[in-house]
Protein backbone atom coordinates (compact mmCIF):
# COMPACT_ATOMS: atom_id res chain seq x y z
CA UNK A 1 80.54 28.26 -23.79
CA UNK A 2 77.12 26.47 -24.05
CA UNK A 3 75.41 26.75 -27.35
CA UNK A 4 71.80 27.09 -27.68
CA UNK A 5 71.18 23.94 -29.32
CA UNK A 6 72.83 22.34 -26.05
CA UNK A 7 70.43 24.66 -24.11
CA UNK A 8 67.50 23.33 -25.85
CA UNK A 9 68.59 19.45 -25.56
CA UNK A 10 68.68 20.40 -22.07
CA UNK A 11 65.45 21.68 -21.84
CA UNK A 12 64.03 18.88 -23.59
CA UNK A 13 65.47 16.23 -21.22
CA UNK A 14 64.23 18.21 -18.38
CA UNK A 15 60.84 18.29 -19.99
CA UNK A 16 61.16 14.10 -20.70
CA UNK A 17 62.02 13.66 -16.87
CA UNK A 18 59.14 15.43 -15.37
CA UNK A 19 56.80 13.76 -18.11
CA UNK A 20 54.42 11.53 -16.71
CA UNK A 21 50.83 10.44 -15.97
CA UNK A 22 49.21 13.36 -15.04
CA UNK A 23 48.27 13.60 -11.32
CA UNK A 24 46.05 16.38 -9.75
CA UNK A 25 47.82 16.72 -6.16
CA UNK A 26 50.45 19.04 -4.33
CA UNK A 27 52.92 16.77 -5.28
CA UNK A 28 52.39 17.58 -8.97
CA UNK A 29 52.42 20.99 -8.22
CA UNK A 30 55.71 21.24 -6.72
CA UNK A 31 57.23 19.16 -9.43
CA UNK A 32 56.11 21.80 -12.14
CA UNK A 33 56.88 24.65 -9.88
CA UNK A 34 60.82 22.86 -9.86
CA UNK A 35 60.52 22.31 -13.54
CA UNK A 36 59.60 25.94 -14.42
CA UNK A 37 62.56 26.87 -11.90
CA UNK A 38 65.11 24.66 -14.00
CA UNK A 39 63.55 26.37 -17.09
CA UNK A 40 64.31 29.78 -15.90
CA UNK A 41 68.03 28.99 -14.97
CA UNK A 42 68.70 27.84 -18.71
CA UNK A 43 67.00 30.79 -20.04
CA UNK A 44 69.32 33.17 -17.83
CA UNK A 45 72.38 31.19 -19.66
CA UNK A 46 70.82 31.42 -22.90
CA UNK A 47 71.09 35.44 -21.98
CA UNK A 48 68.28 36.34 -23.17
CA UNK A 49 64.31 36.11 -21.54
CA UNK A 50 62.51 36.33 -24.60
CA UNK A 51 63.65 32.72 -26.23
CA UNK A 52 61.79 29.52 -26.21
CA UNK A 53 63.04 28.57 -22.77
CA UNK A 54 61.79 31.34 -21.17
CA UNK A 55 58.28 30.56 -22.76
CA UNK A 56 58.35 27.21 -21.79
CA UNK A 57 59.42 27.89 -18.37
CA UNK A 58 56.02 30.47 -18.40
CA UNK A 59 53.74 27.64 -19.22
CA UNK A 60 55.18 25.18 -16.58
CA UNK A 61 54.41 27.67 -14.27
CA UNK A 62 51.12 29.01 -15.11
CA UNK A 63 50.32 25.05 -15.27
CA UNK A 64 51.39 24.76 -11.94
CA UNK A 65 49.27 27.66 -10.64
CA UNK A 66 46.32 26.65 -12.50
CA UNK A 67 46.26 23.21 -11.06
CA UNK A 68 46.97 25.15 -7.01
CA UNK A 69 44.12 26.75 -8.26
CA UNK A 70 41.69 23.88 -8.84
CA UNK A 71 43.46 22.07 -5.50
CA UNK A 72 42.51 24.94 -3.39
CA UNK A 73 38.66 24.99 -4.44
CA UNK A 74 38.14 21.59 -4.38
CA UNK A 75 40.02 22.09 -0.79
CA UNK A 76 37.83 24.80 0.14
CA UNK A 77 34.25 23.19 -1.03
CA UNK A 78 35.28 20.27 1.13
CA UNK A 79 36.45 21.92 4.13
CA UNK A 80 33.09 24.17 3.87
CA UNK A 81 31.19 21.40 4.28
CA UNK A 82 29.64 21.03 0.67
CA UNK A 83 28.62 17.66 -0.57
CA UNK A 84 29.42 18.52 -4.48
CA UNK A 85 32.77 18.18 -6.02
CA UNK A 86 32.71 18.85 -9.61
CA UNK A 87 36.17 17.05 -10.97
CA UNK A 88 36.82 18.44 -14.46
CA UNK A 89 39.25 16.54 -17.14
């Protein structure tokens, strides 16, 4: 049986394999949409969806939204015609 301290050195590698310079494309997207996926299976072994890797598999995924977010304004101003794009850090 897996223990959670093997759960969470998991979790960590996972984290250290999708870490990277930050990109703002669909691309990125889909890579933290697969790591919040990954993060969800080892919750549902660690038995349990209140734990740490349930949280972190939350925040991978409301990352991932927030940036389809942003990608489908800046999508939308430019298919609309508008000659401002405001890029935020």
């Amino acid at each position: 049986m897996i223990t959670e301290l093997e759960l969470e050195r998991v979790a960590a590698a996972i984290e250290r394999a999708f870490r990277g310079p930050a990109r703002q494309d669909w691309a990125h997207v889909e890579r933290l949409r697969l790591q919040a996926d990954l993060l969800d299976r080892l919750a549902a072994a660690q038995r349990h969806w209140s734990g740490s890797l349930s949280r972190r598999a939350e925040l991978a995924r409301d990352a991932a939204e927030r940036l389809a977010d942003e990608l489908n304004q800046v999508t939308s101003a430019i298919t609309a015609g508008d000659a401002v794009v405001e890029i935020r850090p």
